[in-house]
N, C-alpha and C. Protein backbone atom coordinates (compact mmCIF):
# COMPACT_ATOMS: atom_id res chain seq x y z
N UNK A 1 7.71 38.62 -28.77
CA UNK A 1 7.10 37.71 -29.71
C UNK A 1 6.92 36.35 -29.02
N UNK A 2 5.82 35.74 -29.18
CA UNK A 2 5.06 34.46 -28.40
C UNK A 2 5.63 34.01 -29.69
N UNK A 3 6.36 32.88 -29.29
CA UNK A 3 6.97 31.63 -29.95
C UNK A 3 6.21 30.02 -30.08
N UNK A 4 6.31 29.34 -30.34
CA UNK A 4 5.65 27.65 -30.11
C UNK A 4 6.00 27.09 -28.87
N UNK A 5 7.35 27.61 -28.71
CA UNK A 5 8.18 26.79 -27.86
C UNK A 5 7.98 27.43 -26.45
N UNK A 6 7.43 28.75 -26.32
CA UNK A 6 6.99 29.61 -25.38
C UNK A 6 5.29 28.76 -24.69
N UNK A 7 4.05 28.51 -25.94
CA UNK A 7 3.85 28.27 -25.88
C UNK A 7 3.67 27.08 -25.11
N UNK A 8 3.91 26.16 -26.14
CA UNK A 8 4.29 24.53 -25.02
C UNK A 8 4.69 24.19 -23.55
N UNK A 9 5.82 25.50 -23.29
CA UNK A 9 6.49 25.43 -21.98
C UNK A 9 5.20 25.42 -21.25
N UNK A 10 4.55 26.84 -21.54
CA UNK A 10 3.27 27.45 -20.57
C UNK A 10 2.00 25.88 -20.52
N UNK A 11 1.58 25.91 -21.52
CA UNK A 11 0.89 24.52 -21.69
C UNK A 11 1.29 23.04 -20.86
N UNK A 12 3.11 23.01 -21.00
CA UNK A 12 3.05 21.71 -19.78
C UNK A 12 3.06 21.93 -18.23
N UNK A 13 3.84 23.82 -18.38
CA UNK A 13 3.95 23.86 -17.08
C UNK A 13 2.44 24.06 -16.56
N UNK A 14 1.29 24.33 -17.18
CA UNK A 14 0.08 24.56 -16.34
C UNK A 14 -0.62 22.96 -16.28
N UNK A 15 0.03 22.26 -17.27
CA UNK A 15 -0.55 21.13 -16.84
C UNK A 15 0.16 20.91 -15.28
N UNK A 16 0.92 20.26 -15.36
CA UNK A 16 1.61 20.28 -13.93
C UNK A 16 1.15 20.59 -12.96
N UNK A 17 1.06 22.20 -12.74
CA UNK A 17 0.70 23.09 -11.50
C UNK A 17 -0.62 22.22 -11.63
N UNK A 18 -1.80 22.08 -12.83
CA UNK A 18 -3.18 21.42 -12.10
C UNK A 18 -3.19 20.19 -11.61
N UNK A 19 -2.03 19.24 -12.66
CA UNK A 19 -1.81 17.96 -11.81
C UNK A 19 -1.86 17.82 -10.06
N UNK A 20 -0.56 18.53 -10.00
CA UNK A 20 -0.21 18.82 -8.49
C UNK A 20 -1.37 19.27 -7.88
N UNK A 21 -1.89 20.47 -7.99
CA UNK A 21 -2.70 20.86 -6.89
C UNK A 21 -4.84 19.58 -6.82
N UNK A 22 -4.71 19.00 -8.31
CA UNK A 22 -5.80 18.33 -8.39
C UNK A 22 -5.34 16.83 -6.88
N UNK A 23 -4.28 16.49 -6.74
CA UNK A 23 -3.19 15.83 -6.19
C UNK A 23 -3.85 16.51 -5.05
N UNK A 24 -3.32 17.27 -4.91
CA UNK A 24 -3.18 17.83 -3.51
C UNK A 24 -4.45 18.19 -2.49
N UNK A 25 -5.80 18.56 -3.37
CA UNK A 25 -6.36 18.54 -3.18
C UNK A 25 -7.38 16.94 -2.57
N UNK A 26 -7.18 16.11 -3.52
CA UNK A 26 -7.82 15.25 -3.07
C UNK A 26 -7.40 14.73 -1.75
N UNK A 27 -6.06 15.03 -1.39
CA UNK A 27 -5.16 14.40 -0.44
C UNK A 27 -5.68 15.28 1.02
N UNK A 28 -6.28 16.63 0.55
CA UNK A 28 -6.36 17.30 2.00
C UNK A 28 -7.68 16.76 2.11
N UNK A 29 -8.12 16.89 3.62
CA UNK A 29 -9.36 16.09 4.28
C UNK A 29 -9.46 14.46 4.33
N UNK A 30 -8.64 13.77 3.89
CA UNK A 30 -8.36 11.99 4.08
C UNK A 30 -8.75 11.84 5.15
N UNK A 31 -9.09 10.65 5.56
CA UNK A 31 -9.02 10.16 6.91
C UNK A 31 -8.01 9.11 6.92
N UNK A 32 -6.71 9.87 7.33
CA UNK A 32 -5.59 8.53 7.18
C UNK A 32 -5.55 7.10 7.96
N UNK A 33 -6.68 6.97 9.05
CA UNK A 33 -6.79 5.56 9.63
C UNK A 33 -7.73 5.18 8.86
N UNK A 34 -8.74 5.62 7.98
CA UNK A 34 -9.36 4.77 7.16
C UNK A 34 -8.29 4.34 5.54
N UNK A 35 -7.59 5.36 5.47
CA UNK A 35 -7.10 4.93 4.27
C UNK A 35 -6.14 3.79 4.31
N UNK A 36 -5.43 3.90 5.51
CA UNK A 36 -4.12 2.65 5.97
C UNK A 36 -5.21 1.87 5.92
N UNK A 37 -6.44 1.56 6.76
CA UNK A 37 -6.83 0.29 7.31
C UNK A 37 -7.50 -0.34 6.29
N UNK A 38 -7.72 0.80 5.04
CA UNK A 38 -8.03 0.29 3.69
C UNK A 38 -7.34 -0.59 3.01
N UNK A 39 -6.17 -0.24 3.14
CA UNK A 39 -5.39 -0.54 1.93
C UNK A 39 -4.83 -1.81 2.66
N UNK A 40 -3.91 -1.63 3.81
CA UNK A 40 -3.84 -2.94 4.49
C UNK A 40 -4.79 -4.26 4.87
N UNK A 41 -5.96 -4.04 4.75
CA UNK A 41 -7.05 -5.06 5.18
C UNK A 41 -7.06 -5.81 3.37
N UNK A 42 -6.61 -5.13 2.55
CA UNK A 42 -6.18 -5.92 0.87
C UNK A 42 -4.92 -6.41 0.67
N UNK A 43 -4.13 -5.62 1.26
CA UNK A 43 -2.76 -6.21 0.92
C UNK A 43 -2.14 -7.50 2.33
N UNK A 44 -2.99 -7.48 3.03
CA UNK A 44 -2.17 -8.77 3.77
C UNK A 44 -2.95 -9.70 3.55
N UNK A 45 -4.15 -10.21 3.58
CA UNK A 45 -4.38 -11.61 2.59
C UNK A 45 -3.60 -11.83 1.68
N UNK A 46 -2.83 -10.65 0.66
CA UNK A 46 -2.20 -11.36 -0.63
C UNK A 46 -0.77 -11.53 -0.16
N UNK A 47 -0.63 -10.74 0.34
CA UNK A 47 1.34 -10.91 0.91
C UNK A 47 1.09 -12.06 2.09
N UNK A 48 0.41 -12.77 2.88
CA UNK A 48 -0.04 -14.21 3.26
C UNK A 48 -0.97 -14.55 2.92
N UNK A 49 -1.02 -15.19 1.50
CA UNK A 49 -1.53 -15.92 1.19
C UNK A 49 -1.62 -17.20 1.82
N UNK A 50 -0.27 -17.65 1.30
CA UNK A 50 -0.30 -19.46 1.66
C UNK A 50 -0.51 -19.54 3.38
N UNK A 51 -0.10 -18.43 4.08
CA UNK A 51 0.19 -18.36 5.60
C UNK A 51 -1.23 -18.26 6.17
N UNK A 52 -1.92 -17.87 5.66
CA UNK A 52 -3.94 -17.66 6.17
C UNK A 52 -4.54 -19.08 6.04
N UNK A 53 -5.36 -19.23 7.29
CA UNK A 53 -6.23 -20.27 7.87
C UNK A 53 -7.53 -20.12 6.09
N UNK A 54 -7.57 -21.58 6.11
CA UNK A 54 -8.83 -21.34 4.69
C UNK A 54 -10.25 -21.00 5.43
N UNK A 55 -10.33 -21.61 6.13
CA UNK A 55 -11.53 -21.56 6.98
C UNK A 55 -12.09 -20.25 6.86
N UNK A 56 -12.95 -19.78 6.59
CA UNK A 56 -13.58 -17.96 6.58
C UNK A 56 -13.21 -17.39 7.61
N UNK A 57 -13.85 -17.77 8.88
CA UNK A 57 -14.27 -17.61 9.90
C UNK A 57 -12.77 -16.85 10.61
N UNK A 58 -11.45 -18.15 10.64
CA UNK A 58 -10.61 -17.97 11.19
C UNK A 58 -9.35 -17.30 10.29
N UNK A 59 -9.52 -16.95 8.99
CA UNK A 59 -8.66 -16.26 7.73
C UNK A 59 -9.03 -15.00 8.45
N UNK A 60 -10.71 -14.45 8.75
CA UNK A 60 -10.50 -13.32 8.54
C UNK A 60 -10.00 -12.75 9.92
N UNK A 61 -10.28 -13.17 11.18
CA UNK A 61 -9.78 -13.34 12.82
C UNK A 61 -8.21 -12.95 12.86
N UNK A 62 -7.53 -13.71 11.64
CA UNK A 62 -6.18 -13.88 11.49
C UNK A 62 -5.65 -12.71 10.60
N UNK A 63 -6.56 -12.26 9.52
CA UNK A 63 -6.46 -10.94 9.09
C UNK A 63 -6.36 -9.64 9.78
N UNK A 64 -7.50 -9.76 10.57
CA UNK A 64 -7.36 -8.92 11.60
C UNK A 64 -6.14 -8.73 13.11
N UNK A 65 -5.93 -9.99 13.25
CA UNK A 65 -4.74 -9.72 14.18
C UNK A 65 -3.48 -9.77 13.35
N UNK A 66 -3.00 -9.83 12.33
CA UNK A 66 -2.17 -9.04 11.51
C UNK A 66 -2.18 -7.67 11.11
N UNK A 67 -3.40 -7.27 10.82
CA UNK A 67 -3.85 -5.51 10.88
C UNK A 67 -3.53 -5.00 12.17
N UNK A 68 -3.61 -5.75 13.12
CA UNK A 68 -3.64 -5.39 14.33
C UNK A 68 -1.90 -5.23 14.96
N UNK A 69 -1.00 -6.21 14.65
CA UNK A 69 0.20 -5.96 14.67
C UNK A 69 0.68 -5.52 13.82
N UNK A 70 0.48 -4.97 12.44
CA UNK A 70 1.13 -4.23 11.32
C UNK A 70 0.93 -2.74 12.16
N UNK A 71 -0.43 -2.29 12.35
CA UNK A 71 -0.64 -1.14 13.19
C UNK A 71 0.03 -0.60 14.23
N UNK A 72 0.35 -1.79 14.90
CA UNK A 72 1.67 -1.48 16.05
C UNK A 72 2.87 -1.64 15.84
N UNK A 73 3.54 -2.15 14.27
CA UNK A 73 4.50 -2.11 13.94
C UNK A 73 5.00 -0.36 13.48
N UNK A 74 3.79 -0.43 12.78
CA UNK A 74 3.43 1.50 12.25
C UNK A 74 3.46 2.13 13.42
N UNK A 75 3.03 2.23 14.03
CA UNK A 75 3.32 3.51 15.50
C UNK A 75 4.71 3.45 15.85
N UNK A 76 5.44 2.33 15.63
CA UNK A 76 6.62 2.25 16.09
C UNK A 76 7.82 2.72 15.56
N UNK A 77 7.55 3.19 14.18
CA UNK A 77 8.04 3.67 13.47
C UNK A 77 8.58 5.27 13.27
N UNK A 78 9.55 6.09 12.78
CA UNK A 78 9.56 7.48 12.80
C UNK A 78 8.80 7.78 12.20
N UNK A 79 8.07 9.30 13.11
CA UNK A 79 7.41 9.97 12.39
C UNK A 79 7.60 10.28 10.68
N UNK A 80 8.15 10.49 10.31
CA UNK A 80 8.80 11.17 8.75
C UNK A 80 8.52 9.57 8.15
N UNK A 81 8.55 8.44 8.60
CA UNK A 81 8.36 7.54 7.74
C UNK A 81 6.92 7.62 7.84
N UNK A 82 6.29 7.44 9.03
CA UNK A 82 4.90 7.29 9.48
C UNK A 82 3.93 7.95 8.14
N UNK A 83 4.63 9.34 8.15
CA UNK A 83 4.12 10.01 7.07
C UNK A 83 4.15 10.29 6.02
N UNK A 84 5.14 9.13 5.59
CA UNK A 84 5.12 9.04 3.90
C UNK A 84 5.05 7.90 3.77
N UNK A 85 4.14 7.18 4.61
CA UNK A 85 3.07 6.13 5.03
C UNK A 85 2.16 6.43 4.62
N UNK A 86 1.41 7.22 5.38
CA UNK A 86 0.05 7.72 5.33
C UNK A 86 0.13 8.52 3.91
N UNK A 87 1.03 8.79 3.17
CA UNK A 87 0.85 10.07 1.93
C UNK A 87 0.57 8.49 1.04
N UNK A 88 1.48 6.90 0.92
CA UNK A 88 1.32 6.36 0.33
C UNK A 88 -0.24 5.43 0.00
N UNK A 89 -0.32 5.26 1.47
CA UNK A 89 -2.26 4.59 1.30
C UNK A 89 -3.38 5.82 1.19
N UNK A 90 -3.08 6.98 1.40
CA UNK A 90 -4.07 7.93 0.78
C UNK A 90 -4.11 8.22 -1.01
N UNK A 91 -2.71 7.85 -1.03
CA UNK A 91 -2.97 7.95 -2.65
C UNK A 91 -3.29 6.29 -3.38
N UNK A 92 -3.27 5.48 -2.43
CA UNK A 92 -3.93 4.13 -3.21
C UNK A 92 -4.92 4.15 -2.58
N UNK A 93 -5.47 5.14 -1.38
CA UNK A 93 -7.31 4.61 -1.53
C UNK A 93 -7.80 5.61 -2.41
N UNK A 94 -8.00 6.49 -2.99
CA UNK A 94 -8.38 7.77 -3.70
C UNK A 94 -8.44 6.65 -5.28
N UNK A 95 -9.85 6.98 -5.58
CA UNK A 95 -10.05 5.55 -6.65
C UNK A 95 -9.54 5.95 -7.82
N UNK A 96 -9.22 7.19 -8.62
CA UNK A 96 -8.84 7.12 -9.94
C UNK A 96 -7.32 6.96 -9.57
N UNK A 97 -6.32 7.26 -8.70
CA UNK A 97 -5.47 7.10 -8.07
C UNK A 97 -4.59 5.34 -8.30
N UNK A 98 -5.74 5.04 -7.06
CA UNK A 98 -5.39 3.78 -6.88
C UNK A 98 -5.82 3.27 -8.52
N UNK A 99 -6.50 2.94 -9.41
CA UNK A 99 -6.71 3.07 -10.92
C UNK A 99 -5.47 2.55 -11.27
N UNK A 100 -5.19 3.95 -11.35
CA UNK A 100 -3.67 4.56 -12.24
C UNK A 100 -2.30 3.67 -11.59
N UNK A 101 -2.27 3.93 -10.72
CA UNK A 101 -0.99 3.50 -9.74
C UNK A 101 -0.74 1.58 -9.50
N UNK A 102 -1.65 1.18 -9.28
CA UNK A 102 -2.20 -0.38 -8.69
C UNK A 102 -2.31 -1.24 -9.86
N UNK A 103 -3.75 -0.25 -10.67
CA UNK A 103 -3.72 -1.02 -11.52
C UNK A 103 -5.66 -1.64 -11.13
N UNK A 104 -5.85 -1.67 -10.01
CA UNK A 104 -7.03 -2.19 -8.94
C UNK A 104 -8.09 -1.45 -9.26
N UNK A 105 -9.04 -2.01 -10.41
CA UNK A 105 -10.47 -1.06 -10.95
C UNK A 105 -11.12 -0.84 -9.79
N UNK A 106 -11.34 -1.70 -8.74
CA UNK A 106 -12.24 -1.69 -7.62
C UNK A 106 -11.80 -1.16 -6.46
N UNK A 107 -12.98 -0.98 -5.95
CA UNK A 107 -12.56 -0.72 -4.40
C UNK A 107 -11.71 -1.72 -3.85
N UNK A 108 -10.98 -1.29 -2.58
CA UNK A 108 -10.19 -2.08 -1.99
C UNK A 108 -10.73 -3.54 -1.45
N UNK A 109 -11.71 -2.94 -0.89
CA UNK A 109 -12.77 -3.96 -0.27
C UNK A 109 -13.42 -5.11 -1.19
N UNK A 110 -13.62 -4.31 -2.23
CA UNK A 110 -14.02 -5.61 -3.23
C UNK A 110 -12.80 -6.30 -4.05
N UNK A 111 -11.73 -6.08 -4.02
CA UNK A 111 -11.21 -6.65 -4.98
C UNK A 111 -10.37 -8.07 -4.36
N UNK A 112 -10.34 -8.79 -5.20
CA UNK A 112 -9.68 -9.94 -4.84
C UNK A 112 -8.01 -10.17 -4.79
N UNK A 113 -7.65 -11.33 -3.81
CA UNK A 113 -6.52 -11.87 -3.39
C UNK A 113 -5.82 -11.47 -4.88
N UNK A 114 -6.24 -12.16 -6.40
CA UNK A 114 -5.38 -12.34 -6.72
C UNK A 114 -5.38 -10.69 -7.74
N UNK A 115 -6.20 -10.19 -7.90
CA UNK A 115 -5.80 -8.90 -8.12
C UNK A 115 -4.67 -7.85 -7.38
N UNK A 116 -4.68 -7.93 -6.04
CA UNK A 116 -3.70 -7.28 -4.56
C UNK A 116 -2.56 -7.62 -5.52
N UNK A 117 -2.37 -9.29 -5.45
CA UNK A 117 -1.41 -10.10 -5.72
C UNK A 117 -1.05 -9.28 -6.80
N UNK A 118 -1.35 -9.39 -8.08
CA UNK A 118 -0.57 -8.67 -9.57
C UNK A 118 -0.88 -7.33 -9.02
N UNK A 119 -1.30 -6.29 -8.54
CA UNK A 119 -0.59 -4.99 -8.04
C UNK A 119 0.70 -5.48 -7.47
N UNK A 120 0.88 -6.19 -6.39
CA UNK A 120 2.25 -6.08 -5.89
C UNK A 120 3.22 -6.38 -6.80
N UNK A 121 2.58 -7.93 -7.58
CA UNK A 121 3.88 -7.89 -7.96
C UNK A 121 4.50 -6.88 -9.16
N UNK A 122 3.65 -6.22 -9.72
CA UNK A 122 3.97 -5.46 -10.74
C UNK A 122 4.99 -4.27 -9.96
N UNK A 123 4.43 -3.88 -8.43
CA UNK A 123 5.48 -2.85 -8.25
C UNK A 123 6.37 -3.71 -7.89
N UNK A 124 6.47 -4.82 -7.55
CA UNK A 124 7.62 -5.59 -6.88
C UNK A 124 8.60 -5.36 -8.38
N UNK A 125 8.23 -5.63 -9.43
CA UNK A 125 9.39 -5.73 -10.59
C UNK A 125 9.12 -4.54 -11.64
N UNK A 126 8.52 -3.24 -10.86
CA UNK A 126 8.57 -2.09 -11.40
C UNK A 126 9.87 -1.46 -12.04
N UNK A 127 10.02 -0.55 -13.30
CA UNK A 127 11.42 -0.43 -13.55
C UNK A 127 11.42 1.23 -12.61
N UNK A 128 10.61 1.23 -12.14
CA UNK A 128 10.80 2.84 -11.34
C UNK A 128 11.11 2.50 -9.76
N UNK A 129 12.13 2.66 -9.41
CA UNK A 129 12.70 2.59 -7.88
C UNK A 129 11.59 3.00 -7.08
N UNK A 130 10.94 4.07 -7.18
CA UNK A 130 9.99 4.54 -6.01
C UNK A 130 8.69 3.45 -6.18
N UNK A 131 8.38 2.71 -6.56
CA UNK A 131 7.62 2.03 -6.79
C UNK A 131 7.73 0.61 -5.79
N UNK A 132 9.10 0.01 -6.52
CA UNK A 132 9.74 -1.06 -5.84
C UNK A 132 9.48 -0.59 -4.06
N UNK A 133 10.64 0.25 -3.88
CA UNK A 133 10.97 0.95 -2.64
C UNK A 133 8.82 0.78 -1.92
N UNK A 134 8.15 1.27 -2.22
CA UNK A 134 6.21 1.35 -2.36
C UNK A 134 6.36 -0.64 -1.59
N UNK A 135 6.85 -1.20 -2.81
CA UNK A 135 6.41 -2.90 -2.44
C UNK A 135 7.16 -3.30 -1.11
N UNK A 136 8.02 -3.14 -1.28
CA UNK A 136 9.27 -3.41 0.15
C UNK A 136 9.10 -2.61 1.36
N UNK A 137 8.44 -1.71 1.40
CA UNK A 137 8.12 -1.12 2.49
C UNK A 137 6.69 -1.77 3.32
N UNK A 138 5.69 -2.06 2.24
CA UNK A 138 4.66 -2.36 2.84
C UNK A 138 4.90 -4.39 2.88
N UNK A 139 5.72 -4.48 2.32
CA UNK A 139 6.18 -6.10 2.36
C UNK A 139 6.48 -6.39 3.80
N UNK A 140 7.45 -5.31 4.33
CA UNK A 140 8.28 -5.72 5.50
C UNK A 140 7.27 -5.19 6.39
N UNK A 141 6.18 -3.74 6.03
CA UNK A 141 5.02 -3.63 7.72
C UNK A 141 4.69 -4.84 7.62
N UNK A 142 4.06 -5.59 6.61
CA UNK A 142 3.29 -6.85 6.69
C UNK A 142 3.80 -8.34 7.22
N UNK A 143 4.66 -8.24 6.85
CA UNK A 143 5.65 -9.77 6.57
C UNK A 143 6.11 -9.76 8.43
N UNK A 144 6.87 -8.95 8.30
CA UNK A 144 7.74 -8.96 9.85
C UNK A 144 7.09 -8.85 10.97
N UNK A 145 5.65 -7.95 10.99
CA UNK A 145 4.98 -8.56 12.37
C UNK A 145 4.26 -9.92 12.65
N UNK A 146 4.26 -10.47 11.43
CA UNK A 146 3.17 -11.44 11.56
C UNK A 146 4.30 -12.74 11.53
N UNK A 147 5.50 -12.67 10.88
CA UNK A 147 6.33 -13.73 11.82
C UNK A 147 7.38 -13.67 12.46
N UNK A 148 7.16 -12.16 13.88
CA UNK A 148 7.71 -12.08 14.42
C UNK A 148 7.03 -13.16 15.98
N UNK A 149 5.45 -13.56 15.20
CA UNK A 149 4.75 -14.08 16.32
C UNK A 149 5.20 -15.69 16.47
N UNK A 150 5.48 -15.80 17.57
CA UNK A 150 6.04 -17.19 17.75
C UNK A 150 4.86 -18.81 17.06
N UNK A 151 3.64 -18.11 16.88
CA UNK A 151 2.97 -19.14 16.52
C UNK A 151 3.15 -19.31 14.77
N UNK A 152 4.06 -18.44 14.44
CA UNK A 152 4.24 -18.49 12.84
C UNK A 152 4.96 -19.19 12.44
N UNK A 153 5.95 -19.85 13.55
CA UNK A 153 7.80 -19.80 12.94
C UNK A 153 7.41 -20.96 12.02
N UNK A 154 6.58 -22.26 12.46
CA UNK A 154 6.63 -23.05 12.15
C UNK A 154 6.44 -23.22 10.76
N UNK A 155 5.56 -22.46 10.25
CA UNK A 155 5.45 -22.75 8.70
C UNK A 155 6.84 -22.01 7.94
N UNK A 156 7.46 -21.71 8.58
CA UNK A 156 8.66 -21.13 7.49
C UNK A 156 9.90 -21.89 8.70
N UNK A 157 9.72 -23.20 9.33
CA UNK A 157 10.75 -23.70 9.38
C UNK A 157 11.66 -23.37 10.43
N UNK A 158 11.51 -21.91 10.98
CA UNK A 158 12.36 -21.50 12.26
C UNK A 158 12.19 -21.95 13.31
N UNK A 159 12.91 -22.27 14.14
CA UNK A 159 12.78 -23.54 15.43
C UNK A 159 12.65 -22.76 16.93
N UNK A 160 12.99 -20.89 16.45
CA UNK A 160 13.05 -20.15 16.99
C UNK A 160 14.59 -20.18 18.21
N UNK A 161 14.54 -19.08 18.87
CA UNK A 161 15.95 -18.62 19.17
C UNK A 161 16.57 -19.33 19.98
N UNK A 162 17.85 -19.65 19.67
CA UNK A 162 18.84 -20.94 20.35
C UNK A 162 18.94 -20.80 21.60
């Protein structure tokens, strides 16, 4: 005898299985250097903000050689992180995705400083750990190469090493 409760099970568990594999699907065929260089070319204008040249010209020069050492911070990294790296900016470039998750109606490319900005900080004070853990990971690729460069110290005061 088919019950309600038989029912329902079958009903969430097939939701699920399509969740997952709709998931999974979008995820196979990515191009994971476009999706990192996506998502990073948005999120470090907003995580240096105050630290970026206003000037166009030399903000975006400076964008780019931060992409450029975040990238070599990422290679440097273990594989197994590397790749739940790449699982994290494939699922924020994938647009109903990034939507859902961010919060970011737009493309990466179009959206603004201060939109990036309220994505982060919302996962920054997310009540779901994997979220937080999401902000702090891409805080520290971003944050730590760009003032590990000696021409940075100065705006945050470090006089550099004794």
């Amino acid at each position: 005898m088919v019950t309600r409760r038989t029912v329902l099970k079958a009903g969430l568990g097939g939701t699920v299985l399509l969740a997952l594999g709709g998931t999974a699907a979008l995820l196979i065929g990515r191009d994971p250097v476009r999706d990192r260089e996506q998502v990073l070319r948005a999120v470090i204008p907003a995580f240096l903000d105050g630290a970026l040249p206003h000037d166009e010209p030399q903000r975006s020069a400076a964008v780019t050689a931060a992409l450029n050492d975040t990238l070599t911070a990422l290679n440097g990294l273990t594989p197994a992180t590397q790749h739940e790296l790449a699982q994290l900016f494939a699922l924020l470039a994938i647009a109903p995705l990034r939507r859902v998750l961010a919060g970011v109606p737009v493309d990466w490319s179009k959206a603004s400083v201060a939109e990036v900005s309220e994505f982060l900080r919302s996962w920054r004070t997310h009540r779901l750990g994997l979220l937080q853990g999401g902000y702090h990971g891409l805080h520290e690729l971003v944050t730590g190469p760009w003032y590990a460069q000696p021409a940075h110290w100065e705006a945050i005061d470090y006089p550099g090493p004794p």
